[in-house]
Protein backbone atom coordinates (compact mmCIF):
# COMPACT_ATOMS: atom_id res chain seq x y z
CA UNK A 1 -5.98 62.13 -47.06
CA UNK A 2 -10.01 62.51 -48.15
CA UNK A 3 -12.31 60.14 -46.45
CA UNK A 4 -15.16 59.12 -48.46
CA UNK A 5 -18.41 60.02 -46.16
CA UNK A 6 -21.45 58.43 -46.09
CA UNK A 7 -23.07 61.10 -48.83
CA UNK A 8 -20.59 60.16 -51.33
CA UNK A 9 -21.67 58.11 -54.29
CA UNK A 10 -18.88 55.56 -55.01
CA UNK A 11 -18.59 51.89 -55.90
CA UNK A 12 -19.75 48.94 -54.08
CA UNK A 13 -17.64 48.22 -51.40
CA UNK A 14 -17.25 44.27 -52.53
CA UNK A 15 -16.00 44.75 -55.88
CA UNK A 16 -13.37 41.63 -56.11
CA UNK A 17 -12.10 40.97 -59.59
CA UNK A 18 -11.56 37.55 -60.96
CA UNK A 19 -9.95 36.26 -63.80
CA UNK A 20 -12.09 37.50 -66.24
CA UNK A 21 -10.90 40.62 -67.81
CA UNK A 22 -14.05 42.74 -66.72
CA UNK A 23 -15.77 41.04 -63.65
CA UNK A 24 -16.47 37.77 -62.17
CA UNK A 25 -18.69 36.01 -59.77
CA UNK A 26 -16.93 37.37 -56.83
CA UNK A 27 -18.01 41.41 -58.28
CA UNK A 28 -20.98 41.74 -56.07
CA UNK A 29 -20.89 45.37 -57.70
CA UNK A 30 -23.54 45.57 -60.43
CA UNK A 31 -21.41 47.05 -62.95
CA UNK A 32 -24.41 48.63 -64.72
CA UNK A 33 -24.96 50.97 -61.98
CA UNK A 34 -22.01 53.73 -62.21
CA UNK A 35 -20.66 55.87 -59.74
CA UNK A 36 -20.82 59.45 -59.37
CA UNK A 37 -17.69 60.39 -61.58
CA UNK A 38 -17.48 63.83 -59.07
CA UNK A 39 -16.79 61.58 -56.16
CA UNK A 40 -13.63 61.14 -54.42
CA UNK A 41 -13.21 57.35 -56.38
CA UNK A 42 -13.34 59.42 -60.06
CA UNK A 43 -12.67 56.26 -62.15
CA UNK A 44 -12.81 58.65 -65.46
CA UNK A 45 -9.94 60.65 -63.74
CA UNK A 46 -8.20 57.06 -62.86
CA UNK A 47 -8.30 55.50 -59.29
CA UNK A 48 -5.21 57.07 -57.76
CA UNK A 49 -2.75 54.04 -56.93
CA UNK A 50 -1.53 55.44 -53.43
CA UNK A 51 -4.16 53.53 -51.29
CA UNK A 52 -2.12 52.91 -48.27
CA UNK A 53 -1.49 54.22 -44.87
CA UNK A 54 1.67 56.86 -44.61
CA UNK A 55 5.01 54.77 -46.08
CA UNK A 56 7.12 56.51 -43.72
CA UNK A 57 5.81 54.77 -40.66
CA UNK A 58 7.48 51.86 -42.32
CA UNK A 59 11.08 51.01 -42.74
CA UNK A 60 12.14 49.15 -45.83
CA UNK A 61 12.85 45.58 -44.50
CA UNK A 62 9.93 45.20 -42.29
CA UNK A 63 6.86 43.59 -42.74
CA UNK A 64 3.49 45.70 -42.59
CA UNK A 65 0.16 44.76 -41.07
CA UNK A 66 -1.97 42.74 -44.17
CA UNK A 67 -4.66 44.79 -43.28
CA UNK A 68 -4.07 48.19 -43.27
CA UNK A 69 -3.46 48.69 -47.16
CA UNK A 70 -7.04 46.71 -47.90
CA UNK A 71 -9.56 50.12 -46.99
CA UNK A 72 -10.04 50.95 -50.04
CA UNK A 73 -12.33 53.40 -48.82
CA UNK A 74 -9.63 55.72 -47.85
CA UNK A 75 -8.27 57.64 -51.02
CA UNK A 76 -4.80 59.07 -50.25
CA UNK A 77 -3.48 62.10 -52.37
CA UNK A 78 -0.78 59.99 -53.33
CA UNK A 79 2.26 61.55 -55.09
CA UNK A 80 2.72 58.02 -57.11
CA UNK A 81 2.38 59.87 -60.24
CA UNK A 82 5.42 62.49 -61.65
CA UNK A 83 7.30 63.32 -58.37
CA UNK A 84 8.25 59.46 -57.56
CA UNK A 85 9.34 59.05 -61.54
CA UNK A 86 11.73 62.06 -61.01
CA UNK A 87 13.16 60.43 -57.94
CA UNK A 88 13.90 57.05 -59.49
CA UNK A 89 15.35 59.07 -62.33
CA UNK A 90 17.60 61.12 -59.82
CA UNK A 91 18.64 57.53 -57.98
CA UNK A 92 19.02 56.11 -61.31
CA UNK A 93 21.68 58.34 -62.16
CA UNK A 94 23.79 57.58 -58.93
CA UNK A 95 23.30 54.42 -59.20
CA UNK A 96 23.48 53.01 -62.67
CA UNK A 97 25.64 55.22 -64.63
CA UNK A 98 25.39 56.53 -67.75
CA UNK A 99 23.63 53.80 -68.98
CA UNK A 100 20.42 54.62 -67.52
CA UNK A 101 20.69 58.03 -67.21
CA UNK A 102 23.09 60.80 -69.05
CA UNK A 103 25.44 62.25 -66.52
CA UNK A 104 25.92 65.33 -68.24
CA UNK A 105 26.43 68.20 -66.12
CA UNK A 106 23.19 70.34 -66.79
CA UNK A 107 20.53 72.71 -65.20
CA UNK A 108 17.99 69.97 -63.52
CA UNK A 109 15.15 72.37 -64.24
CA UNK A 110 15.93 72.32 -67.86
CA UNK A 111 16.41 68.58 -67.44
CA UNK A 112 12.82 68.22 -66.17
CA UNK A 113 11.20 70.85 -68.52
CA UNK A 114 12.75 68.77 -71.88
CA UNK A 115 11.14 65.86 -70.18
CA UNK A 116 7.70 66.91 -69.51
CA UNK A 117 8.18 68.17 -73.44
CA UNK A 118 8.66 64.80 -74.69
CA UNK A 119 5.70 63.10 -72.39
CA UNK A 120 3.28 66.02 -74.11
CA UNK A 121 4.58 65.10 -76.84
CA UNK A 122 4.08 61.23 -76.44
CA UNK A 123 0.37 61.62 -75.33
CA UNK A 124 -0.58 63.98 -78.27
CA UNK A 125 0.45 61.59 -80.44
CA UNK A 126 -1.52 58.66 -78.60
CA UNK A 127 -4.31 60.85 -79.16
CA UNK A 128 -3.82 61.01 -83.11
CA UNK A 129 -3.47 57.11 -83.19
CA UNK A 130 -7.08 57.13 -81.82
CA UNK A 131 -8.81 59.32 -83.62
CA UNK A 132 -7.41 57.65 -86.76
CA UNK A 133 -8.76 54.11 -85.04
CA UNK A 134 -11.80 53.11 -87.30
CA UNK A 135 -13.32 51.10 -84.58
CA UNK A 136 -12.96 50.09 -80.69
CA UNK A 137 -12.60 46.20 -81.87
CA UNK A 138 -9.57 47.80 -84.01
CA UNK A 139 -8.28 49.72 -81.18
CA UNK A 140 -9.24 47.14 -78.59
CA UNK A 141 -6.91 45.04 -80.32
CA UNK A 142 -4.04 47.33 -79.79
CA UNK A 143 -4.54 47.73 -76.11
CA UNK A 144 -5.74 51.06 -76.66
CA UNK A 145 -9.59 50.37 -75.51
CA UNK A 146 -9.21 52.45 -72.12
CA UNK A 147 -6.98 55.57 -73.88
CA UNK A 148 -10.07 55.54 -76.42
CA UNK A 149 -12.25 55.74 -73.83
CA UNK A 150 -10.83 58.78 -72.09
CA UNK A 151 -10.44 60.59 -75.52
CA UNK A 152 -13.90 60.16 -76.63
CA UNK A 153 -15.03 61.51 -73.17
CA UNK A 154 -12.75 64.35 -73.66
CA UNK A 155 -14.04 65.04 -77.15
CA UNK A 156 -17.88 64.86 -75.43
CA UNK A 157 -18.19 61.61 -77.77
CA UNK A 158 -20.14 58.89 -76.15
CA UNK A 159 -18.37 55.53 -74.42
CA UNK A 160 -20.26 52.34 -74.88
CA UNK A 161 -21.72 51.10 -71.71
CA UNK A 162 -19.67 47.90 -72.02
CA UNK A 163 -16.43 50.05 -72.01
CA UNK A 164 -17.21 51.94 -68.95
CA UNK A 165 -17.59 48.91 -67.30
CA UNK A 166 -13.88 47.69 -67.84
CA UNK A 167 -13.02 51.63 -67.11
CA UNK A 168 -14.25 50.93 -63.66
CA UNK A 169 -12.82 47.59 -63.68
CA UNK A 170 -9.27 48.46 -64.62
CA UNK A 171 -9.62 51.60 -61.62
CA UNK A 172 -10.47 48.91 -59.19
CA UNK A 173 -7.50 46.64 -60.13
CA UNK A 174 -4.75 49.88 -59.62
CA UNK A 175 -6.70 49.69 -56.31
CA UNK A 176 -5.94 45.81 -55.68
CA UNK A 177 -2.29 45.94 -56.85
CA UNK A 178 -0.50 47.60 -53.78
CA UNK A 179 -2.92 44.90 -51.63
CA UNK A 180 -1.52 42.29 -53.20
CA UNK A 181 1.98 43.64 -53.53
CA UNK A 182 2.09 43.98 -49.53
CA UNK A 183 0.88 40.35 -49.22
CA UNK A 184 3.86 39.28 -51.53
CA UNK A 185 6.21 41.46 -49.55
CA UNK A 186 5.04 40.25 -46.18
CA UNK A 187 5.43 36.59 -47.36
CA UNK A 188 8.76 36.93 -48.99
CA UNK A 189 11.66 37.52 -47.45
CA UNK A 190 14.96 38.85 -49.83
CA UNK A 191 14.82 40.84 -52.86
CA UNK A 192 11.88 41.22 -54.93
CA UNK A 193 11.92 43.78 -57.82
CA UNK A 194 8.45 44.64 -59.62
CA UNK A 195 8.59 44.66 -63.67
CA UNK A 196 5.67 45.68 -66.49
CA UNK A 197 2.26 46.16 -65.36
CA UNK A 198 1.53 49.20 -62.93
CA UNK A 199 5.29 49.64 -62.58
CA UNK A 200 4.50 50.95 -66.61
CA UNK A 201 1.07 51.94 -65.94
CA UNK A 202 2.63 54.80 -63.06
CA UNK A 203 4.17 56.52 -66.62
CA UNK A 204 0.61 56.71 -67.93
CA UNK A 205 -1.87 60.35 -67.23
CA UNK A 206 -4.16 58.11 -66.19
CA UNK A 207 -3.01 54.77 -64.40
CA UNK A 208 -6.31 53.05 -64.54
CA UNK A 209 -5.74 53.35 -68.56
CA UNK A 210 -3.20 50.74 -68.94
CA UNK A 211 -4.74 47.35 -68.51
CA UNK A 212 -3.05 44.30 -66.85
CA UNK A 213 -3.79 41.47 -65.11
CA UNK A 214 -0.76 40.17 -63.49
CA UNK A 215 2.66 41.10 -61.14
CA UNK A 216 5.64 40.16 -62.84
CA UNK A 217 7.74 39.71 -59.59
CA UNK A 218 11.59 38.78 -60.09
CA UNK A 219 12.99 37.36 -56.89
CA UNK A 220 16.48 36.51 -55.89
CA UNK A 221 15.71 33.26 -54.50
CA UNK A 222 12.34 32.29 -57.18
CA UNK A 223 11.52 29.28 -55.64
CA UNK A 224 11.87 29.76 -52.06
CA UNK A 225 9.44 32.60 -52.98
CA UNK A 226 7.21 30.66 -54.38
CA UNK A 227 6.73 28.04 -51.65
CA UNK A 228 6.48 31.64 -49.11
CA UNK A 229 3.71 33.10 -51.33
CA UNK A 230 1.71 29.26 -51.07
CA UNK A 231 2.15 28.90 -47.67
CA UNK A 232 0.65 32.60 -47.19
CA UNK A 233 -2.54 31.60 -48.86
CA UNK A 234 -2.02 32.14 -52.34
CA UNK A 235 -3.02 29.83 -55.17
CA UNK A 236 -1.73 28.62 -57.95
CA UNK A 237 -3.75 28.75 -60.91
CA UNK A 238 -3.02 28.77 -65.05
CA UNK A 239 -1.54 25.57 -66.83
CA UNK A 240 -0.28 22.61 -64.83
CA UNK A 241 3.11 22.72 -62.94
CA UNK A 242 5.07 20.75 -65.66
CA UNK A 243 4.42 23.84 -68.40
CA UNK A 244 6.40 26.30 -66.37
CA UNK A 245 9.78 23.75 -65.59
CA UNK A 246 12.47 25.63 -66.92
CA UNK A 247 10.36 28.64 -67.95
CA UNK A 248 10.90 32.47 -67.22
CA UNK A 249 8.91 32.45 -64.20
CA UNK A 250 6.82 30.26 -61.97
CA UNK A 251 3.23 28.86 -61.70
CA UNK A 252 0.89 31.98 -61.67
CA UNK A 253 -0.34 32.45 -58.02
CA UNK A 254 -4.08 34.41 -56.95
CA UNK A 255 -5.20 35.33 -53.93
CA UNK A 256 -8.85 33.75 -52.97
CA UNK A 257 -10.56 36.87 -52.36
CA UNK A 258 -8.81 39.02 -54.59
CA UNK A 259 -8.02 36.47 -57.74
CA UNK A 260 -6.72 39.94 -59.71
CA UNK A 261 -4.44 40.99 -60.39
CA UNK A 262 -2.23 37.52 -60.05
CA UNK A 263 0.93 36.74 -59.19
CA UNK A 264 4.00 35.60 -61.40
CA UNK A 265 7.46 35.20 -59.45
CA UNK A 266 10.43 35.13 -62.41
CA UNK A 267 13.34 33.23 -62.49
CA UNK A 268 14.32 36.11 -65.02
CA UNK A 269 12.72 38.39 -67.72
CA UNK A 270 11.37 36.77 -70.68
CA UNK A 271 13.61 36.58 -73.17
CA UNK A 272 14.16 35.59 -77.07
CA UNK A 273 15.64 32.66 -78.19
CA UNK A 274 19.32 34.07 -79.79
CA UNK A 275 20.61 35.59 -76.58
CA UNK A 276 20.80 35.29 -72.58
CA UNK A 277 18.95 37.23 -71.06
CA UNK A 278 20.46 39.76 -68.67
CA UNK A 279 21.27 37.96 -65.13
CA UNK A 280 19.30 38.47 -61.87
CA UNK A 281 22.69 39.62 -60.40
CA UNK A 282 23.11 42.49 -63.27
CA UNK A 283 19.25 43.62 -62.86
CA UNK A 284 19.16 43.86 -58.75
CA UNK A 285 22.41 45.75 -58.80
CA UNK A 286 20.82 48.38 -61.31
CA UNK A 287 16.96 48.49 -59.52
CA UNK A 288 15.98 51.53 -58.31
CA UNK A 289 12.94 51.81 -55.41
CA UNK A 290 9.94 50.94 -56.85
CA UNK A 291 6.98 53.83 -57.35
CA UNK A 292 4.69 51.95 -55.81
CA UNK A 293 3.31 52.55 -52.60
CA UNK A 294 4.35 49.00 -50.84
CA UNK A 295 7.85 49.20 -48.86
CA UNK A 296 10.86 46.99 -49.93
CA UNK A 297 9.78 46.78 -53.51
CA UNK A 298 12.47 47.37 -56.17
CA UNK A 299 11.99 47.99 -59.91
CA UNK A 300 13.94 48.60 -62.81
CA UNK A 301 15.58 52.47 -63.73
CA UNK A 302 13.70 53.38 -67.25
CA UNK A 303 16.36 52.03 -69.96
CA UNK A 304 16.35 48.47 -68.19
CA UNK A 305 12.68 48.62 -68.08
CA UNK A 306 12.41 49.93 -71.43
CA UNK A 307 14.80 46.75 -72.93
CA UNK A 308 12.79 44.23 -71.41
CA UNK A 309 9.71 45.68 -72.01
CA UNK A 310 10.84 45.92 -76.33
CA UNK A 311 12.24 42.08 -75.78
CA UNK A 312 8.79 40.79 -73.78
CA UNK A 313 6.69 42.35 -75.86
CA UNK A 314 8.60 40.91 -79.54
CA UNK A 315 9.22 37.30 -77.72
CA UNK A 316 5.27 35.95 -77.94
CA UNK A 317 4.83 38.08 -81.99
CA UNK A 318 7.03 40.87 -83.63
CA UNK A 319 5.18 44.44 -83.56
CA UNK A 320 2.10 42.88 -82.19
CA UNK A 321 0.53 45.95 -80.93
CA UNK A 322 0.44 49.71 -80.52
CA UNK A 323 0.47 49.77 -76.36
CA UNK A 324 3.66 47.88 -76.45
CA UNK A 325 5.21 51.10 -78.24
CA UNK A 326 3.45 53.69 -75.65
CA UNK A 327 4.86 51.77 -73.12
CA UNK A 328 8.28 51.66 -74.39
CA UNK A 329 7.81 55.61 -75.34
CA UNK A 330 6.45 56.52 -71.64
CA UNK A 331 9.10 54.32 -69.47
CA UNK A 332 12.42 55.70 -71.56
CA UNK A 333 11.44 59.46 -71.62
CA UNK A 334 13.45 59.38 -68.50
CA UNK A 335 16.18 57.70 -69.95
CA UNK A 336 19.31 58.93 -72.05
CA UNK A 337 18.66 57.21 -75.57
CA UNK A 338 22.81 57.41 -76.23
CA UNK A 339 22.83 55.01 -72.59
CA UNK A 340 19.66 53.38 -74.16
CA UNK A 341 21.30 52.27 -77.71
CA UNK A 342 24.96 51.23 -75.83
CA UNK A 343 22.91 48.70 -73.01
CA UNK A 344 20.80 47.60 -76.19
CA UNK A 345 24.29 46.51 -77.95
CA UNK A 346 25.59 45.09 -74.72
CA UNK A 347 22.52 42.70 -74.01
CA UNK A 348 23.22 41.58 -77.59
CA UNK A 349 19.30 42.98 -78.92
CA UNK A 350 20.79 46.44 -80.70
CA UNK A 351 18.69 45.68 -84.05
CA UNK A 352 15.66 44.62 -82.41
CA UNK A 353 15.89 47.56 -80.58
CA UNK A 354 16.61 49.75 -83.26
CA UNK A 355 13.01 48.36 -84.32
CA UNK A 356 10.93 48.95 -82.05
CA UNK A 357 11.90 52.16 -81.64
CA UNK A 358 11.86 53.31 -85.48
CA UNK A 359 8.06 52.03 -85.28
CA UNK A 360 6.80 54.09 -82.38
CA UNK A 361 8.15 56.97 -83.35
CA UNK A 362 6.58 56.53 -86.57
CA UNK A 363 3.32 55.95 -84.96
CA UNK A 364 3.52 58.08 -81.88
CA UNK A 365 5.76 60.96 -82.89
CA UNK A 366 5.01 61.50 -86.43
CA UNK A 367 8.76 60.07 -87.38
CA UNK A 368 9.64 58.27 -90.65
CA UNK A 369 7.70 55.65 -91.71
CA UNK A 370 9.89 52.77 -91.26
CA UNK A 371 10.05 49.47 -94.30
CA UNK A 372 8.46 47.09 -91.30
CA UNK A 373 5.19 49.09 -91.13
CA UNK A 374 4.72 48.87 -94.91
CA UNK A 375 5.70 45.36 -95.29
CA UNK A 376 4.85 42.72 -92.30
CA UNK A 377 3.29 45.04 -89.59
CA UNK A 378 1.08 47.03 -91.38
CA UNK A 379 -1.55 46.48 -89.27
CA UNK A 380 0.20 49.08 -87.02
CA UNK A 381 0.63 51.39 -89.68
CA UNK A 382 -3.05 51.18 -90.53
CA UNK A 383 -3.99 51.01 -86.35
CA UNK A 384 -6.55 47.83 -87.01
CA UNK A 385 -5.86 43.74 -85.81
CA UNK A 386 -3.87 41.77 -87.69
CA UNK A 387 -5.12 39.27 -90.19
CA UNK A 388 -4.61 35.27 -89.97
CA UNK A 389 -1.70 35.63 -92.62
CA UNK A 390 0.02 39.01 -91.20
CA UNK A 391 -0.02 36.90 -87.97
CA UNK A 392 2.18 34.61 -89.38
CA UNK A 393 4.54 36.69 -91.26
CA UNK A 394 5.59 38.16 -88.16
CA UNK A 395 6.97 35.14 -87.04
CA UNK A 396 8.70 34.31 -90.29
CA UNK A 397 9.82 37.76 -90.89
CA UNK A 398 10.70 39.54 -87.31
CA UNK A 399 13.84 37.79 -87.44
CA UNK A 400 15.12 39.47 -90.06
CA UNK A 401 14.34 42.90 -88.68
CA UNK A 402 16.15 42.20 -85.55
CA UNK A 403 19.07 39.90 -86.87
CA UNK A 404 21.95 39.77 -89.21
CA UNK A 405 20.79 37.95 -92.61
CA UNK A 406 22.95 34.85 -91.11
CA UNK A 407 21.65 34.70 -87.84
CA UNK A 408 18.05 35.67 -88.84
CA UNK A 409 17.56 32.53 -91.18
CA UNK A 410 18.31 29.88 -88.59
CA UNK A 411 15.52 31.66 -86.14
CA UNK A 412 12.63 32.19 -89.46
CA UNK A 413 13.41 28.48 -90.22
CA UNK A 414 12.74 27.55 -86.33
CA UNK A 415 9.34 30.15 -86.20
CA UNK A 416 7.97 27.85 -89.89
CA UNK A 417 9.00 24.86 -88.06
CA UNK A 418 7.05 25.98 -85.18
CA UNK A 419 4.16 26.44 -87.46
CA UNK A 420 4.61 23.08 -89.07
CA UNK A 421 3.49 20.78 -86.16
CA UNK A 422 0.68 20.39 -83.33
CA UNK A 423 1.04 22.64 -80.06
CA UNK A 424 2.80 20.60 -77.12
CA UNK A 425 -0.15 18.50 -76.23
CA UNK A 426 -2.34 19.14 -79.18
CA UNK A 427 -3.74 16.47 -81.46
CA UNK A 428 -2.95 16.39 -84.82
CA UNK A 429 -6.59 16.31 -86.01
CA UNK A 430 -6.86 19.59 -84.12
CA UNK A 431 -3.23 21.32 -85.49
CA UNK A 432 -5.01 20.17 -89.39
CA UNK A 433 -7.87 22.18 -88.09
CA UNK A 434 -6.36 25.07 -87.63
CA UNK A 435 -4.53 24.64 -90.60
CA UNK A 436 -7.41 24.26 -92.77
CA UNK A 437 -9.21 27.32 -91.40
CA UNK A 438 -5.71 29.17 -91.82
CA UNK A 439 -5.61 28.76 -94.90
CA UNK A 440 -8.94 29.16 -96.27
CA UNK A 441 -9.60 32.39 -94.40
CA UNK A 442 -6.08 34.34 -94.61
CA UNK A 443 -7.57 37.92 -94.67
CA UNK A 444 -9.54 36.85 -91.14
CA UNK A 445 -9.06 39.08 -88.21
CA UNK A 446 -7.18 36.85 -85.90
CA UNK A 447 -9.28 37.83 -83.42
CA UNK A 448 -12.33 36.18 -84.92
CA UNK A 449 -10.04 33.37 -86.14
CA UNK A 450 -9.02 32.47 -82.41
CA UNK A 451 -12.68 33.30 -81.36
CA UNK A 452 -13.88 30.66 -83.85
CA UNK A 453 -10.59 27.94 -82.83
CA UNK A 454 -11.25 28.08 -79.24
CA UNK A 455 -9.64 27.61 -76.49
CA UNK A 456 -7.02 25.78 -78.01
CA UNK A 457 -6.17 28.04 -80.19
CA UNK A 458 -5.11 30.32 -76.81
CA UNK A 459 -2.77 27.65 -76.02
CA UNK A 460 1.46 29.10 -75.95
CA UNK A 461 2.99 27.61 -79.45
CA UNK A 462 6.10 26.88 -77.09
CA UNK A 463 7.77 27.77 -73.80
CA UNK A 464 9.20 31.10 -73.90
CA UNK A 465 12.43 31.10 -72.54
């Protein structure tokens, strides 16, 4: 373990993240001011996720002191990163069958050399989408802003002062996460199995490079949970309780003094519309132990995660963005892609699948161009944000990319019906609005258009299941 001494140049001790994606007016930090990237915090290098006393003093089961993972000025050489990922693979294979994990009898060095071949080969081609990027709004709006960052740095290119910033931000959030995590933990009591967010970002070089802002927590018992998590000091925040009746998961929850990253207990993972969605039951009798540094934490082995991670990321808009596709890339190099493809089939999402995969191996491994990227996603193709009009022909076309021809009509005529009438709680004056400005300014970045819209236009079009 390295202790930071009183020489060392690192961070302001009261850095507290709010909502705000960067900072808020709990960051006493003044963000202009950087640290010394040769200190033991090296943000460029990504804030190593381990910050925790020794695991083994705790037993799975029991609660931990609140306290003791909060001194962040202890940096532990954690082995988060690689090591833990081949673990969960090995107890994947055990414990979930072929379905995770091929069961083939082979030499486990060979195993973990074809492996590490296909992560080089993932992150080489992440590099290639950047340098193609022509801008940081462009690759901003593929969630790429933080990769770009570390490239350029790399390359000796210079990183705009306003992206260093959320580099520093996004390092102090992989240092809030196992905080909060053991809060959650301590509150809850039964099964609680960690999805998305640094679960994904623990697959990444660099943690600290894959932005998020929430815990997507699925419990056995969601709303006994919730009420533990309340009555621990945690507060709910987002839209009003009647939204999230029925929906996926619960009322986002914050802690006061550390409001990121928040808290979102699931009923079950988000979904789409033409299928269940896998049960509780099914998922917490395939989780593996989670790679986090928090005790009693469960997550999913890599071809669950990398299923729900295709299905949450095509629920809100088809092919929306490039970090969706690194994500599902980095989580299933552990998994067998024959297991992959027959658990795809079984959850009843085979061709949306099929999909998701043809485009990020298009983009990321130099594969075939697949008909999507030249037709209704070509803002993937050409790595740049979507326009007002490709926005919508997502919705009306996706279906038909991860449906039969009879089952994809019902669902485009549902996503134009969608698009037909005011957002729950909008006025019409507002939905002919956005309508009008729709309309008139197809070839708009959506970006600007939602900039321009306002808040409103940030508003869910519907509950996602």
């Amino acid at each position: 373990m390295l202790v930071v001494h009183e020489r060392d140049a690192v961070a302001n001790e009261d850095l507290v993240l709010d909502s705000h994606p960067v900072a808020d007016e709990c960051v006493a930090l003044d963000l202009a001011v950087r640290p010394d990237l040769s200190a033991a915090l090296n943000l460029d290098k990504g804030a190593d996720a381990g910050v925790s006393t020794d695991p083994a003093a705790v037993q799975i089961g029991e609660r931990m002191d609140d306290d003791v993972v909060a001194e962040c000025h202890l940096v532990q050489q954690s082995k988060w990163r690689g090591v833990t990922r081949s673990t969960r693979a090995t107890h994947a294979q055990t414990t979930a069958g072929p379905v995770a994990i091929s069961r083939k009898t082979c030499n486990p060095g060979t195993v973990s050399s074809g492996v590490e071949r296909v992560r080089s080969d993932i992150w080489a081609g992440v590099d290639r989408v950047i340098d193609r990027g022509p801008s940081l709004a462009d690759l901003r709006s593929h969630g790429l802003h933080l990769l770009a960052a570390k490239r350029w740095r790399d390359l000796g290119r210079a990183v705009p002062e306003e992206l260093a910033q959320e580099e520093i931000a996004s390092g102090w959030l992989v240092l809030a996460a196992p905080h909060v995590l053991t809060r959650v933990r301590n509150a809850c009591d039964g099964q609680l199995l960690v999805m998305k967010g640094p679960e994904v970002a623990g697959h990444y070089p660099d943690p600290a490079s894959r932005p998020y802002g929430d815990l997507d927590i699925l419990a056995d018992d969601p709303e006994a949970a919730q009420r533990a998590l309340v009555s621990a000091g945690f507060e709910p925040t987002g839209f009003g309780d009647g939204y999230y009746e029925g929906l996926h998961h619960l009322r986002p929850l914050r802690l006061r003094h550390c409001p990121l990253p928040s808290v979102e207990i699931h009923r079950r993972p988000s979904w789409v519309d033409w299928v269940d969605p896998p049960s509780s039951r099914e998922l917490f009798a395939a989780a593996v132990p989670g790679s986090l540094p928090v005790p009693g934490l469960l997550a999913l082995p890599p071809a669950h995660h990398a299923l729900a991670l295709a299905v949450h990321s095509w629920t809100p808009l088809p092919l929306r963005r490039i970090r969706d596709l690194i994500d599902i890339l980095a989580v299933s190099a552990d998994a067998d892609r024959s297991g992959l493809d027959a658990l795809a089939k079984r959850w009843g999402i085979g061709r949306l699948w099929n999909t998701m995969w043809a485009a990020a191996e298009a983009l990321i491994l130099e594969g075939p161009l697949p008909w999507t990227l030249g037709a209704w996603a070509r803002s993937l193709r050409d790595i740049r944000d979507m326009t007002v009009f490709e926005g919508h022909a997502r919705r009306w076309f996706g279906p038909f990319s991860a449906l039969p021809m009879g089952r994809a009509l019902p669902q485009a005529g549902l996503a134009l019906g969608r698009e037909l009438v005011p957002i729950p709680g909008e006025s019409w004056t507002h939905k002919l609005r956005r309508a009008g400005e729709a309309m008139s300014n197809p070839s708009r970045r959506l970006a600007d258009h939602t900039r321009l819209l306002g808040e409103e236009a940030r508003k869910p079009r519907f509950k996602r299941r």
